[in-house]
Structure formats: structure tokens, C-alpha cells
N, C-alpha and C. Protein backbone atom coordinates (compact mmCIF):
# COMPACT_ATOMS: atom_id res chain seq x y z
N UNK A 1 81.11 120.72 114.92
CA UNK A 1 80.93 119.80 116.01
C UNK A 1 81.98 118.70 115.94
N UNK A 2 82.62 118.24 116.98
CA UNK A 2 83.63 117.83 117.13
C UNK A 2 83.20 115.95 117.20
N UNK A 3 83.51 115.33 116.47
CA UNK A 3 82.95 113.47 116.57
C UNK A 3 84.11 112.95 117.47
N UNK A 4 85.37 113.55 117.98
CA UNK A 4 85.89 112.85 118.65
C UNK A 4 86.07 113.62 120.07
N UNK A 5 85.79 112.85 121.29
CA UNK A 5 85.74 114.40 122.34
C UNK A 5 87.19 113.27 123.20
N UNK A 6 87.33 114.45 124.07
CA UNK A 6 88.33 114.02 124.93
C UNK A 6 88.92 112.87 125.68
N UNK A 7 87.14 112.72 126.19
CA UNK A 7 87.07 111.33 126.96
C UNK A 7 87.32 109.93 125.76
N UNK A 8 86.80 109.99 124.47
CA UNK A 8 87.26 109.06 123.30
C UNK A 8 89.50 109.05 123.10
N UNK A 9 89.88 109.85 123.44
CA UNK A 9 90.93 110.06 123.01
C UNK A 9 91.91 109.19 124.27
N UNK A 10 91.54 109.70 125.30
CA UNK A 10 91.93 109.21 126.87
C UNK A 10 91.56 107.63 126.44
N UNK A 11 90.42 107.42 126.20
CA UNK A 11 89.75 105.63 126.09
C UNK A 11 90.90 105.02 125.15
N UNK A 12 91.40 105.78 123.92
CA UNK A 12 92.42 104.93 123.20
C UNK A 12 93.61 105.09 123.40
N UNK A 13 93.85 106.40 124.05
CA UNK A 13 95.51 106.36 125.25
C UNK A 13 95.37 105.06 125.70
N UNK A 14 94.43 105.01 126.59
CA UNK A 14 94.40 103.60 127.83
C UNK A 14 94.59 102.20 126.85
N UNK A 15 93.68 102.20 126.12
CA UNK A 15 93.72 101.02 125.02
C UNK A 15 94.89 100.67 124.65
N UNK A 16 95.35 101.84 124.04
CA UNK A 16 97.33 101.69 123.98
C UNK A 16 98.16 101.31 124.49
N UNK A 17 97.68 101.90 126.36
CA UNK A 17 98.65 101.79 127.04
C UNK A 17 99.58 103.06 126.60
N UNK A 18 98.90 104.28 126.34
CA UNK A 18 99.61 105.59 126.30
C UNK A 18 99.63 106.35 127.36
N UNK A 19 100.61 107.30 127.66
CA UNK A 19 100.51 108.10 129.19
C UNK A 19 100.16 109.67 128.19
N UNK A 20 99.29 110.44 128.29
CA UNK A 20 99.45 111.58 127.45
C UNK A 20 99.04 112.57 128.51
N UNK A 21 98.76 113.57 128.11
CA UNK A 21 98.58 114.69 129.39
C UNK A 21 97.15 115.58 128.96
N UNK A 22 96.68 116.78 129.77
CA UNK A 22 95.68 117.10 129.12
C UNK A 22 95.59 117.84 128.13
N UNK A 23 96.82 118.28 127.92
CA UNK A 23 96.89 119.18 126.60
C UNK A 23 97.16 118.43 125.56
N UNK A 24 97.80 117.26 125.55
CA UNK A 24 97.50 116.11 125.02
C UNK A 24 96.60 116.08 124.07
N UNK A 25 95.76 115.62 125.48
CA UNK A 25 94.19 114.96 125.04
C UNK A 25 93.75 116.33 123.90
N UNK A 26 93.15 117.40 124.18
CA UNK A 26 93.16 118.27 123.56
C UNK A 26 93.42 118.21 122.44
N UNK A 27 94.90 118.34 122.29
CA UNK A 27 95.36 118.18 120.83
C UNK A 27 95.16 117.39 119.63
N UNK A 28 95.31 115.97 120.30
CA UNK A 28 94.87 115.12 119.89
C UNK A 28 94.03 115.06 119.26
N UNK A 29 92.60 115.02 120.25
CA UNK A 29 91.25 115.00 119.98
C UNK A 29 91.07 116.04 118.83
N UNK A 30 91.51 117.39 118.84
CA UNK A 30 91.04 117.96 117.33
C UNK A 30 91.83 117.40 116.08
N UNK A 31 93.28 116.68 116.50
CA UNK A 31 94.14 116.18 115.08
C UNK A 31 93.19 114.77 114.86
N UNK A 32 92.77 114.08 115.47
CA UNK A 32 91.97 113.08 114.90
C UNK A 32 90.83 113.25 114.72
N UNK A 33 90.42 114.36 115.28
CA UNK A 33 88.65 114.75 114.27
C UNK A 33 88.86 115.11 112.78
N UNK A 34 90.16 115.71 112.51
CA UNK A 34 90.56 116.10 110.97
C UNK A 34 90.54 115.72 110.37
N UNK A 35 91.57 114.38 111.18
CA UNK A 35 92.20 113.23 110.15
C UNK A 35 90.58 112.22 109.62
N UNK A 36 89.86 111.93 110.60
CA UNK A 36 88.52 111.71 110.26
C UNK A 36 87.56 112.77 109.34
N UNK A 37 87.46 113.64 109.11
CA UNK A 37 87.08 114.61 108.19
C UNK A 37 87.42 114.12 107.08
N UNK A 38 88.87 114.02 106.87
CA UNK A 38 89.58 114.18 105.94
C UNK A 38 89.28 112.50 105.19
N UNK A 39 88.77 111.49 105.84
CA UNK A 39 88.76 110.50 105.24
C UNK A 39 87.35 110.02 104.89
N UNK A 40 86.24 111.07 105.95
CA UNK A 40 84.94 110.86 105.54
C UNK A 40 84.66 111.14 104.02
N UNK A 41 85.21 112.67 103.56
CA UNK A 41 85.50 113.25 102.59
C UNK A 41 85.47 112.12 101.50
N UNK A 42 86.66 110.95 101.53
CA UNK A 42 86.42 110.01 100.49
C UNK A 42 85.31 109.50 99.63
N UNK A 43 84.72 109.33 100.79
CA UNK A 43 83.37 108.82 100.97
C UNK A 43 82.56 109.93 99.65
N UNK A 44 82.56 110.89 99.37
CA UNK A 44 82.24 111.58 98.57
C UNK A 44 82.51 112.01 97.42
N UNK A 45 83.71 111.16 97.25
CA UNK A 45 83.66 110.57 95.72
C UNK A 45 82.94 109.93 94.64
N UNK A 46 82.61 110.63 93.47
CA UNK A 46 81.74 110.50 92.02
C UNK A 46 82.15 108.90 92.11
N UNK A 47 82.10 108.11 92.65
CA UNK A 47 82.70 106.23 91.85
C UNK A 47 81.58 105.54 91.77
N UNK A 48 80.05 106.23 91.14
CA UNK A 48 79.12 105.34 91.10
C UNK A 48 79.73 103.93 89.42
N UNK A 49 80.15 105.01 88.38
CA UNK A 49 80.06 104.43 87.15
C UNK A 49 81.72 103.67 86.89
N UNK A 50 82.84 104.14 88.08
CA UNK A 50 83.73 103.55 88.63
C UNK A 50 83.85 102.02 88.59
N UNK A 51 84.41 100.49 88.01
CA UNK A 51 83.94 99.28 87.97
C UNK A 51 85.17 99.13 89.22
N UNK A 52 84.97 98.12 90.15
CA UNK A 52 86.10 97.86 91.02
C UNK A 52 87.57 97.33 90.00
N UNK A 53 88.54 97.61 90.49
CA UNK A 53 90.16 97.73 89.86
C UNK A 53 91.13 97.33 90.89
N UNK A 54 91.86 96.43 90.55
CA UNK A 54 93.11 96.49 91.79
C UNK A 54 94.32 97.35 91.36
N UNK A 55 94.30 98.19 90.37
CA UNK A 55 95.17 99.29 89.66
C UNK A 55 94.41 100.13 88.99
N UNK A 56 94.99 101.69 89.20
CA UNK A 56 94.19 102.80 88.18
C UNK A 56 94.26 102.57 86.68
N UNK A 57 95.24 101.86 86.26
CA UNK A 57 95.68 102.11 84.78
C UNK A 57 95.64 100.25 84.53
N UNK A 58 95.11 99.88 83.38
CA UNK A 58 95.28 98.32 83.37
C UNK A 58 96.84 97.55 83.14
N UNK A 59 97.02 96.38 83.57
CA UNK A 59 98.53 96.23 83.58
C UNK A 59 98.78 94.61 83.25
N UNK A 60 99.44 94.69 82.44
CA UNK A 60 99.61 92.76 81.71
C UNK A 60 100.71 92.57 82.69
N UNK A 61 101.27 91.24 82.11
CA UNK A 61 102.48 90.84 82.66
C UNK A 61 103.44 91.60 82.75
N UNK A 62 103.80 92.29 84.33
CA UNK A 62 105.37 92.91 84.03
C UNK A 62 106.13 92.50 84.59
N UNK A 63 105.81 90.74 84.59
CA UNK A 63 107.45 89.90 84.68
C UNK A 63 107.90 89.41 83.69
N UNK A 64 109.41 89.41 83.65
CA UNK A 64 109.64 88.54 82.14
C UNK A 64 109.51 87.08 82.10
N UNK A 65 110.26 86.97 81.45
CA UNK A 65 109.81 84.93 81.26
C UNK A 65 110.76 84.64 82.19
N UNK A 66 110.99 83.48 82.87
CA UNK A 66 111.57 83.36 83.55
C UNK A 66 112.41 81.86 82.54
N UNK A 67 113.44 82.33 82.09
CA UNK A 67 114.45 81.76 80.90
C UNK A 67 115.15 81.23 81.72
N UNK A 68 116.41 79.86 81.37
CA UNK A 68 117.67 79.76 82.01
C UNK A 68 118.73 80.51 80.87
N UNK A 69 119.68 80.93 81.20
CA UNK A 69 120.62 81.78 80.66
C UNK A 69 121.95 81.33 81.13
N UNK A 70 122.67 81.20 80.45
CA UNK A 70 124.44 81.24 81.00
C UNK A 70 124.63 81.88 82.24
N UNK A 71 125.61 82.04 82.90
CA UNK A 71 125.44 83.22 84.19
C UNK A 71 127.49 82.30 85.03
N UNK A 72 127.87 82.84 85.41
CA UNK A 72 128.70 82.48 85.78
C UNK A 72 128.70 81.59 86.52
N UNK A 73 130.16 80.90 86.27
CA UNK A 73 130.32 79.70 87.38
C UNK A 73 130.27 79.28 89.19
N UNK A 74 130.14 78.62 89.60
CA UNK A 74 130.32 78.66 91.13
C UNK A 74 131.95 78.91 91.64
N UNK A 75 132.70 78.72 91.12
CA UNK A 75 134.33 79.04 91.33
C UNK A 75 134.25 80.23 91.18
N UNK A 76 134.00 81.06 89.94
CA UNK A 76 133.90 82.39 89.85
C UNK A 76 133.27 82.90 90.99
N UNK A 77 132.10 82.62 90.85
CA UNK A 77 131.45 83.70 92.07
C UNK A 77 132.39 83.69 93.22
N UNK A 78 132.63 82.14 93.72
CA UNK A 78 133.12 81.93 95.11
C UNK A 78 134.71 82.92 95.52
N UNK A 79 135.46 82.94 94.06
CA UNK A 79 136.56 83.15 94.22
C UNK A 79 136.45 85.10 94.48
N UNK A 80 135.34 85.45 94.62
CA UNK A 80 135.49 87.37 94.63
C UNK A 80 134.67 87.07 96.21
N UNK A 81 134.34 86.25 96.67
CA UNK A 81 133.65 86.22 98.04
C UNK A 81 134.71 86.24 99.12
N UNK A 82 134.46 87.20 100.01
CA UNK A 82 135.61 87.66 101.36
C UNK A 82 135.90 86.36 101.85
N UNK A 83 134.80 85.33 102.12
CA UNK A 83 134.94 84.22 103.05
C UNK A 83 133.68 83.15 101.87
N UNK A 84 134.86 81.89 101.71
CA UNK A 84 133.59 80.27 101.36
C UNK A 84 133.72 79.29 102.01
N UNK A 85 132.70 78.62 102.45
CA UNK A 85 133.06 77.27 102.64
C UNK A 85 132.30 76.37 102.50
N UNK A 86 132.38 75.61 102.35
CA UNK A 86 131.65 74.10 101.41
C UNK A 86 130.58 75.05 100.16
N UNK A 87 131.33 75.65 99.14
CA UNK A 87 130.49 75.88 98.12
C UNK A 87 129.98 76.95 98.32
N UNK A 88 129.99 77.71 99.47
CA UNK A 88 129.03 78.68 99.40
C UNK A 88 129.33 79.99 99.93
N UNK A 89 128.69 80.90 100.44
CA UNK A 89 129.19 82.55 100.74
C UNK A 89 129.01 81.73 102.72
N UNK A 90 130.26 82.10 102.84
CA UNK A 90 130.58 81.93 104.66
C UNK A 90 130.25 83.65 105.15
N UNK A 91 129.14 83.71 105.81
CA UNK A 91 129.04 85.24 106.32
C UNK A 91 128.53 85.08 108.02
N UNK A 92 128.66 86.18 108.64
CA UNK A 92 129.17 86.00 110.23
C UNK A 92 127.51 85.78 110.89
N UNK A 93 127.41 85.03 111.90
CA UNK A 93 126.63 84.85 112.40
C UNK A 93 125.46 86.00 112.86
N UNK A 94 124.25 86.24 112.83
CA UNK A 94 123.86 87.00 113.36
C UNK A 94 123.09 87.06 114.52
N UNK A 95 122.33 85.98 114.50
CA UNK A 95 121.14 85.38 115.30
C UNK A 95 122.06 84.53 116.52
N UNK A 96 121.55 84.54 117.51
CA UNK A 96 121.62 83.63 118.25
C UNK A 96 121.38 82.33 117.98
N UNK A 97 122.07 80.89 119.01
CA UNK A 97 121.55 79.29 118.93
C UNK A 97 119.93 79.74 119.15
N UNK A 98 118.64 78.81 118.53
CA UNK A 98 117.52 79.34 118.85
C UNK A 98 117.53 78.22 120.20
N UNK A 99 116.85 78.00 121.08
CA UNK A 99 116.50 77.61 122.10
C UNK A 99 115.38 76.75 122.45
């Protein structure tokens, strides 16, 4: 038995603002009864003894420290940059004036 029928499929074309046709609809309507199958299904997963997790596997810190370190100069950098000016990387506009 089909939980999504034609007239449901047409209702969320319109909702969209989709133009689809009737073979469409058709099609549709059985690829999203599946895709619904397929997610009821979840639902029937063993996760009574399951504790809620925001990851399968447990996970510490995997950032490092956030150190200061040597790192090259601002001349250096500036001097391998195509285009600088006042100190910094000059790169081409992309955006429009905003308005």
C-alpha cells in the first residue's frame, strides 16, 4: 500500500512551485514512498541499550594547542604576492559597491 498517492505529490509540486507532468506524478509518488520506507526502516533499529552520542567512536581534543611559533616575516610573505598594498595581499575586486 502506497502512503504517498498522487494527489500528495502534485500538493508538494504546487508547494514548490514545481511544473511536473503525469508521469511525473507517478514516478515520483512511488520514488518517495521508498525513500520513506527506507527511512521508516530506521526506526527499527535495536538502540534501546544505545546511550545518546554526538559521535560513534569517543573523541578528545583533536585540536592542537594553539602555540605562537616563529613563521615568516610580513616583507617575506608580501614580497612572493602578485600585487601589495599598504601591507597587505591587493586582490581584484569581486563584489559590487553594496548599495
Amino acid at each position: 500500500m502506497s502512503s504517498i498517492s498522487r494527489d500528495d505529490v502534485a500538493h508538494l509540486a504546487r508547494l514548490a512551485r514545481l511544473a511536473v507532468t503525469d508521469e511525473e506524478l507517478d514516478r515520483f509518488a512511488g520514488q518517495l514512498d521508498q525513500v520513506l520506507a527506507a527511512v521508516a526502516r530506521v526506526g527499527d533499529a535495536a538502540v534501546a541499550d544505545v546511550p545518546p552520542m554526538t559521535h560513534a567512536v569517543p573523541l578528545t581534543n583533536v585540536l592542537r594547542a594553539d602555540v605562537v611559533a616563529p613563521s615568516l616575516s610580513r616583507d617575506v610573505v608580501l614580497a612572493g604576492a602578485p600585487a601589495a598594498e599598504d601591507d597587505r595581499f591587493r586582490v581584484p575586486r569581486i563584489l559590487g559597491d553594496a548599495e
